[in-house]
C-alpha atoms as a PDB file:
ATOM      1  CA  UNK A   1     126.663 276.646 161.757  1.00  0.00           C
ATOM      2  CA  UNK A   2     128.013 278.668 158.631  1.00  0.00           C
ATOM      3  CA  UNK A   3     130.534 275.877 158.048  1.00  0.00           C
ATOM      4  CA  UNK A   4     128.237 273.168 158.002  1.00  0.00           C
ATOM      5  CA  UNK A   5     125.991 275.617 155.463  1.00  0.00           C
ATOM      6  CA  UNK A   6     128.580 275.989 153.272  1.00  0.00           C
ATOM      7  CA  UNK A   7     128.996 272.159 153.107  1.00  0.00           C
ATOM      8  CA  UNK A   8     125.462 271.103 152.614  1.00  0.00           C
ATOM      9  CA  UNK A   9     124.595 273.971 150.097  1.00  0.00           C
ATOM     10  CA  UNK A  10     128.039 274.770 148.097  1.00  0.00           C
ATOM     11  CA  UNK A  11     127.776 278.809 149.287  1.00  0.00           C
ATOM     12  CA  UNK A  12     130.920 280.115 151.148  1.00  0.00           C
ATOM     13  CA  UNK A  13     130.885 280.965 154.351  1.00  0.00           C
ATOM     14  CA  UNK A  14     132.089 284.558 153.838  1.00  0.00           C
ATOM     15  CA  UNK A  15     128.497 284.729 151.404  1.00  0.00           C
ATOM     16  CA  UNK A  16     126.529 283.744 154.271  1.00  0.00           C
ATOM     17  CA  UNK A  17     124.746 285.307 157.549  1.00  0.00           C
ATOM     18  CA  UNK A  18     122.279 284.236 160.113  1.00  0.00           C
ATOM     19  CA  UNK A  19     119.211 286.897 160.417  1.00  0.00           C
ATOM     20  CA  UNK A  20     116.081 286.552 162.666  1.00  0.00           C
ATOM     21  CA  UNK A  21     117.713 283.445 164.640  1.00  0.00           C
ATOM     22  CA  UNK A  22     115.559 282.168 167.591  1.00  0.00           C
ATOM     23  CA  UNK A  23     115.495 279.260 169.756  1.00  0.00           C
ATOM     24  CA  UNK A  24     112.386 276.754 170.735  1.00  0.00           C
ATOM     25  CA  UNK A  25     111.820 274.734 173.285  1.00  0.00           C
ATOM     26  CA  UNK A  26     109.191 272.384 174.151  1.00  0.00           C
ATOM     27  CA  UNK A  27     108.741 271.091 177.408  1.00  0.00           C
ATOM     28  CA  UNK A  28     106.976 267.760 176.588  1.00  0.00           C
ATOM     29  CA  UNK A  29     103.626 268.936 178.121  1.00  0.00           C
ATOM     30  CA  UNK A  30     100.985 267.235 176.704  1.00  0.00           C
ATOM     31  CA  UNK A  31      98.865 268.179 173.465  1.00  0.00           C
ATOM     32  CA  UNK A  32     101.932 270.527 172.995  1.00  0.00           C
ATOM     33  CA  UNK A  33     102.292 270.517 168.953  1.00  0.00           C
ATOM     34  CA  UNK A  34     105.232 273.200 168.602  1.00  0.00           C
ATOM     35  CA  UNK A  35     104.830 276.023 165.676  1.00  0.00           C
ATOM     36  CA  UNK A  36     101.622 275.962 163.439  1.00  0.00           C
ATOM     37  CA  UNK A  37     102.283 275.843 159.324  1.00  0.00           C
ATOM     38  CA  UNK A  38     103.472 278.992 158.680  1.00  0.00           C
ATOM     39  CA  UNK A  39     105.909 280.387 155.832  1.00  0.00           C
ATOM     40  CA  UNK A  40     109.415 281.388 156.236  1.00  0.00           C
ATOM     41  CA  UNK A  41     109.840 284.039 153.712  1.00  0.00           C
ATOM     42  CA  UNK A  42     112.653 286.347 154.635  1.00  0.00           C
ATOM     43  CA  UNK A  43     113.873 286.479 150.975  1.00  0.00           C
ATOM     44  CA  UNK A  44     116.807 284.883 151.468  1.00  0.00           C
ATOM     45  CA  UNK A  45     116.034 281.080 150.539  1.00  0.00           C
ATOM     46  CA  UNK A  46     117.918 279.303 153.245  1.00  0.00           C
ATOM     47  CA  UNK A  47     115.727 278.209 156.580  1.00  0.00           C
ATOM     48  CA  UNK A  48     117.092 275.342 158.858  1.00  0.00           C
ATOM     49  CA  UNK A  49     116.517 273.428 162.177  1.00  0.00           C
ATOM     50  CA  UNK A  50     119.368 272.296 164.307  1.00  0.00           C
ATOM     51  CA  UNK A  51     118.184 269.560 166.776  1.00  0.00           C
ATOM     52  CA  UNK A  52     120.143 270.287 170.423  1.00  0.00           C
ATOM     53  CA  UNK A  53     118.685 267.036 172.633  1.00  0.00           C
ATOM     54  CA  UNK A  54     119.343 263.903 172.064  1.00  0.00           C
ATOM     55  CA  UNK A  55     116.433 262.019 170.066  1.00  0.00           C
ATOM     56  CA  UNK A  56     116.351 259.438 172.514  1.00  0.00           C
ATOM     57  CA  UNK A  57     115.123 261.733 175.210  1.00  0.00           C
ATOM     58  CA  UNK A  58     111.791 262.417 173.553  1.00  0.00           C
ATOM     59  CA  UNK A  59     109.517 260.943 171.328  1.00  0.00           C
ATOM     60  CA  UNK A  60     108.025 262.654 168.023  1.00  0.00           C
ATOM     61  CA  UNK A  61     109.445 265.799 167.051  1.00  0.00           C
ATOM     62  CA  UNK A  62     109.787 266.880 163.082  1.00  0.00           C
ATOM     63  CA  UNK A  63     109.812 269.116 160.741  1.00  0.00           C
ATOM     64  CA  UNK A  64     106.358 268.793 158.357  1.00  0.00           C
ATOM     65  CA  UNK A  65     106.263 270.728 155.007  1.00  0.00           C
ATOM     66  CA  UNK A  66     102.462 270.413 153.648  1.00  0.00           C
ATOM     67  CA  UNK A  67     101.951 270.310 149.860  1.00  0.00           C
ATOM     68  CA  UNK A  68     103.165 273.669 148.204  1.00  0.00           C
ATOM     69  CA  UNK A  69     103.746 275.326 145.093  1.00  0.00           C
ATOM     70  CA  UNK A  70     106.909 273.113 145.100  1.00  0.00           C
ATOM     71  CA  UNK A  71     105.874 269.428 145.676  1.00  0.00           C
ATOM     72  CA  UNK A  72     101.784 267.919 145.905  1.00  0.00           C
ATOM     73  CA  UNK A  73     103.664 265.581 148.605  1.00  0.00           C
ATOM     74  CA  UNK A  74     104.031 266.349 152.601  1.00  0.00           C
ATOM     75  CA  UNK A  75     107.447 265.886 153.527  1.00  0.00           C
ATOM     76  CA  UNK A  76     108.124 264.954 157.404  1.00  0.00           C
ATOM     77  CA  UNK A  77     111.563 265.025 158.749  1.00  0.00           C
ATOM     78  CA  UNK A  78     112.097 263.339 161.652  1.00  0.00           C
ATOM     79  CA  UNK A  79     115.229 263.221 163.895  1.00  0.00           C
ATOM     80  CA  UNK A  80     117.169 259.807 163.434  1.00  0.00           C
ATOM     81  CA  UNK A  81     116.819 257.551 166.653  1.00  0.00           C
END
């Protein structure tokens, strides 16, 4: 993880450290809608989702970022099929 970091966002490895790492899973239950909008503010600027099934084992899935202080657009990231 640290090395692909350092390649997307130019910060050296040695700089950087994971804190308050978790896992999700969904099962695929229906009306299941994963994690609510919420804020990850830690401080430390960098937040990021690593996708571990293949996308062509589910459908959906995303990431959604709602308006914000940063952009008036929603953003929606969605795994590449």
């Amino acid at each position: 993880i640290l090395p692909a970091l350092e390649a997307q966002f130019g910060i050296p490895a040695r700089e950087l450290w994971l804190y308050d790492t978790f896992l999700l899973k969904f099962s695929g239950t229906p009306g299941e809608s994963g994690l609510g909008v919420h804020v990850d503010d830690d401080g430390f600027g960098l937040s990021f989702n690593v996708l571990l099934s293949d996308p062509a084992d589910f459908e959906g899935g995303g990431t959604r970022f709602p308006p914000n202080a940063f952009s008036s657009e929603e953003a929606v990231y969605t795994p590449r099929r």
